[in-house]
Protein backbone atom coordinates (compact mmCIF):
# COMPACT_ATOMS: atom_id res chain seq x y z
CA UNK A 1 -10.46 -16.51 12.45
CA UNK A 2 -9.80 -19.31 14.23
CA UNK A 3 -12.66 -21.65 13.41
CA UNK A 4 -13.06 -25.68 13.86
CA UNK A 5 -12.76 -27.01 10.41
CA UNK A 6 -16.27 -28.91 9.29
CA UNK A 7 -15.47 -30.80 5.98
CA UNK A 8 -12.37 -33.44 5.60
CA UNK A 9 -9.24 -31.10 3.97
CA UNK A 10 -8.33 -34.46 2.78
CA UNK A 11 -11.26 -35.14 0.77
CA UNK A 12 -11.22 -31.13 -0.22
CA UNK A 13 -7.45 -31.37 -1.77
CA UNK A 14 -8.88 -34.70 -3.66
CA UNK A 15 -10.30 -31.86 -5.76
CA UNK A 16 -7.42 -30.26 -7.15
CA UNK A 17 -5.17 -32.97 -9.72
CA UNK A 18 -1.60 -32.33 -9.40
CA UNK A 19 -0.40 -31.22 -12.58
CA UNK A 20 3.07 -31.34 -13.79
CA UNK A 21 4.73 -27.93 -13.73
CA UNK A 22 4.90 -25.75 -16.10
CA UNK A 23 1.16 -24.90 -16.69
CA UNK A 24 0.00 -21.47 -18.68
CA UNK A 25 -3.72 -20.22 -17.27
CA UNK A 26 -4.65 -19.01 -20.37
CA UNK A 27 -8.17 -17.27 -20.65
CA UNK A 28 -10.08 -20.68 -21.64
CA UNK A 29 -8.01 -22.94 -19.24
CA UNK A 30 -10.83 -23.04 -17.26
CA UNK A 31 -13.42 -25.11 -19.49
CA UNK A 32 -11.02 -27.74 -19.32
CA UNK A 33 -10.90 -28.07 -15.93
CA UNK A 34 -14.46 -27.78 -15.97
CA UNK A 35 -14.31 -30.66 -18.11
CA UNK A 36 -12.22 -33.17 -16.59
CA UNK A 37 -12.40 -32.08 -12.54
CA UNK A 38 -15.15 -32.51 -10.40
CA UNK A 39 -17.27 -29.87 -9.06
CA UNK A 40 -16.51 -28.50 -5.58
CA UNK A 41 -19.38 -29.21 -2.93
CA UNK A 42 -21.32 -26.11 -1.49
CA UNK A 43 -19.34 -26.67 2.07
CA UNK A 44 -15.95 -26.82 0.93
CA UNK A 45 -16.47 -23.82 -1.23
CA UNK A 46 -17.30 -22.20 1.70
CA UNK A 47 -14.68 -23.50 4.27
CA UNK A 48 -11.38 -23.33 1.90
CA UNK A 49 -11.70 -20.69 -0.99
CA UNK A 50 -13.96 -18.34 0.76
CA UNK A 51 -11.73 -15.12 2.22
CA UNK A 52 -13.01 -15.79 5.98
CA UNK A 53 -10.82 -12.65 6.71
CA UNK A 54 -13.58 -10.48 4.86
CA UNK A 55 -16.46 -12.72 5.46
CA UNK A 56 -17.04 -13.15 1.57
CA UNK A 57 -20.19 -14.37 0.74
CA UNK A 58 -21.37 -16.16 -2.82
CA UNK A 59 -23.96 -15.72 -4.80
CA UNK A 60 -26.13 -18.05 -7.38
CA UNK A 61 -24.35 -16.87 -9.88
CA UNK A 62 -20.68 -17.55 -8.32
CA UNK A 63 -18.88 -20.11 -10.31
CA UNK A 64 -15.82 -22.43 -8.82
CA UNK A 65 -13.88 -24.58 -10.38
CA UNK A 66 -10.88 -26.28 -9.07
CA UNK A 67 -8.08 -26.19 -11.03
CA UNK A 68 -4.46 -27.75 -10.00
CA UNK A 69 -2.57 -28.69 -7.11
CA UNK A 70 0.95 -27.71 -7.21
CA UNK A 71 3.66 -30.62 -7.12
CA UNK A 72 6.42 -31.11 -4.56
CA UNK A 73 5.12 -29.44 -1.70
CA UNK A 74 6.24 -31.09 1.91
CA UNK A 75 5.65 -28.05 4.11
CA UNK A 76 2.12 -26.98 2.72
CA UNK A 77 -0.61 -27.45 0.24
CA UNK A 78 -1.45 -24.95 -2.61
CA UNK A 79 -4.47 -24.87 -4.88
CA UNK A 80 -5.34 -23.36 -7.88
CA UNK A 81 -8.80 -22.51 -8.41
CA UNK A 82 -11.29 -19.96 -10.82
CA UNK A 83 -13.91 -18.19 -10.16
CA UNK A 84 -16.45 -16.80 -12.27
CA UNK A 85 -18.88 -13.48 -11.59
CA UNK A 86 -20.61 -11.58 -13.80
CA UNK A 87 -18.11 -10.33 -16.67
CA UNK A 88 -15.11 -11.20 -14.36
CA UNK A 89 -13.05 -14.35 -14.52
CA UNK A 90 -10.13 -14.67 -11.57
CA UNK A 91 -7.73 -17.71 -11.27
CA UNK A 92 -6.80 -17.96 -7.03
CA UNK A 93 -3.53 -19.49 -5.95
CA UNK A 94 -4.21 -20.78 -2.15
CA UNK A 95 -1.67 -22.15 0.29
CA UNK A 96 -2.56 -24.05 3.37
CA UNK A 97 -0.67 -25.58 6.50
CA UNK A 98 -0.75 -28.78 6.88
CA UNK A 99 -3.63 -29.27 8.66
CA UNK A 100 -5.49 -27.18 6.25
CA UNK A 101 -5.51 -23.50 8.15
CA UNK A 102 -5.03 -20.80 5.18
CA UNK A 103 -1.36 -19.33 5.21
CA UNK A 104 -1.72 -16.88 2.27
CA UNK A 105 -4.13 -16.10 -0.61
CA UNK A 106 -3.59 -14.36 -4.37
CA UNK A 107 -5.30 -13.43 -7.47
CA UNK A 108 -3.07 -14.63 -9.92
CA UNK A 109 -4.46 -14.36 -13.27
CA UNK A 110 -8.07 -13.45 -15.06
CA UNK A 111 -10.34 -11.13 -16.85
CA UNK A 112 -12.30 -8.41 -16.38
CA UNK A 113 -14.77 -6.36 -18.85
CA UNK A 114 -14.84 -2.80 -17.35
CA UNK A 115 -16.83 -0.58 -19.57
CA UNK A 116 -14.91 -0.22 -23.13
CA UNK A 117 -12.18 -2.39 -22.18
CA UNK A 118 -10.68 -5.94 -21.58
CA UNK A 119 -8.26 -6.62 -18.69
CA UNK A 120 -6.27 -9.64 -18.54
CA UNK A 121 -3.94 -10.99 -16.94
CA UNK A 122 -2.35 -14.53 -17.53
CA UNK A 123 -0.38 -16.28 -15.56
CA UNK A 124 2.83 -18.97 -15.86
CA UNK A 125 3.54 -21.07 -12.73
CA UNK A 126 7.12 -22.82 -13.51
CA UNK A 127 8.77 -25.62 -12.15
CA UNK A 128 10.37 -23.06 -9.79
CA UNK A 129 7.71 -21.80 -8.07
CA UNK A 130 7.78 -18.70 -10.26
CA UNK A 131 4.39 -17.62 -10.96
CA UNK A 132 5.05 -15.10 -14.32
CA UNK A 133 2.16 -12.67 -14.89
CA UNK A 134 1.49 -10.68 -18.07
CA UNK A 135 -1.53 -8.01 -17.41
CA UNK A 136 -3.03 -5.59 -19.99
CA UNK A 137 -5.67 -3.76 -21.18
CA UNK A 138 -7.03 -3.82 -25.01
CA UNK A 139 -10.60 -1.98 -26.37
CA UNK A 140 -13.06 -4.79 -26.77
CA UNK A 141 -13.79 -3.33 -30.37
CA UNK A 142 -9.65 -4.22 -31.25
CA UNK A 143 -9.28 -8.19 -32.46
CA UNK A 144 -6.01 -8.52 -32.04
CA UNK A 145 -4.35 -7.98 -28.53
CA UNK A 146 -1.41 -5.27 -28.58
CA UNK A 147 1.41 -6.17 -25.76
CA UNK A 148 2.37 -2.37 -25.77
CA UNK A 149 -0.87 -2.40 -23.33
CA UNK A 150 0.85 -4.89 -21.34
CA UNK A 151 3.35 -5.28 -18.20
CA UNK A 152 4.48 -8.48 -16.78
CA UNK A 153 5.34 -9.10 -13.16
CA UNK A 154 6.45 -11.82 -11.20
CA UNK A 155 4.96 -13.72 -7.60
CA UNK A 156 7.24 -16.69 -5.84
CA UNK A 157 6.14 -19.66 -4.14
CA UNK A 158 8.44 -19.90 -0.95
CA UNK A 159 9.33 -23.45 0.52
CA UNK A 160 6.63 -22.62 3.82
CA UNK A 161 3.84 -21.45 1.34
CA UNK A 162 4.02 -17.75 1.63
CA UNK A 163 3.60 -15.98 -2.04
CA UNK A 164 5.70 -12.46 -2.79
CA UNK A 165 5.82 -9.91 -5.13
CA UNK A 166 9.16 -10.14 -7.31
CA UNK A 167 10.94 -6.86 -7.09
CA UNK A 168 10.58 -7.13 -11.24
CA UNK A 169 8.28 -5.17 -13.09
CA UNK A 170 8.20 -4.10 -16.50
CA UNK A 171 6.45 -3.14 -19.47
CA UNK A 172 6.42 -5.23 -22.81
């Protein structure tokens, strides 16, 4: 979709504090970015972390909070941001052009309450562009997580803002 942008890209990557790398999105992360970053107008929402490719829609209910800007970036921009829906939780790594056209989008990290269970997945983004990702499953009734339920997996930032898969994939 090639649309004319409406809100300043500028003003929407003001939004997103550029952290120093590494950061861990654990599963609370998110309060304190809710804490400390400022809220995301309706329109930019809409423009930026919307999937325009699926026409994606929000409801009342739809939480976003920006999150991080990664560091040392000449040929693009990439944001972190969460969103919260009802009982699931999903940290978004988007990369833009220049000029502020999407080049690629992932789900990086989060949780999700699907009947009996708790999946989550939590993600690392190192100083390398490395985005590490450990994902598992545990009964909500268990306390204490058990990595046998787990696998990591690996996504890389490349220099023009594309993210791929990391042929490595493993169980813990």
């Amino acid at each position: 979709m090639n649309k004319e942008k409406r809100t300043s890209f500028t003003r929407f990557l003001n939004y997103f504090p550029e952290l120093e790398l590494p950061v861990i999105l654990t599963a609370d992360a998110h309060h304190e970015f809710s804490k400390t970053n400022t809220p995301l107008p309706q329109p930019m929402i809409q423009e930026y972390l919307l999937d325009q490719s699926i026409d994606e829609a929000t409801d009342a209910y739809d939480e976003y909070i920006p999150c991080l800007k990664i560091p040392k970036t000449d040929a693009f921009h990439g944001v972190v941001y969460f969103k919260a829906t009802l009982l699931v939780y999903e940290y978004f790594l988007v990369t833009f052009d220049l000029e502020g056209h999407e080049i690629t989008r992932e789900k990086i990290g989060g949780m999700l309450t699907e009947g009996e269970k708790i999946h989550r997945a939590i993600p690392t983004i190192s100083e390398d562009w490395m985005i590490h990702i450990v994902e598992g499953a545990n009964p909500i009734s268990e306390k204490k997580y058990a990595p046998t339920n787990s696998r990591a997996f690996s996504m890389e930032l490349l220099p023009d803002g594309k993210i791929i898969y990391s042929l490595s994939d493993h169980n813990l």
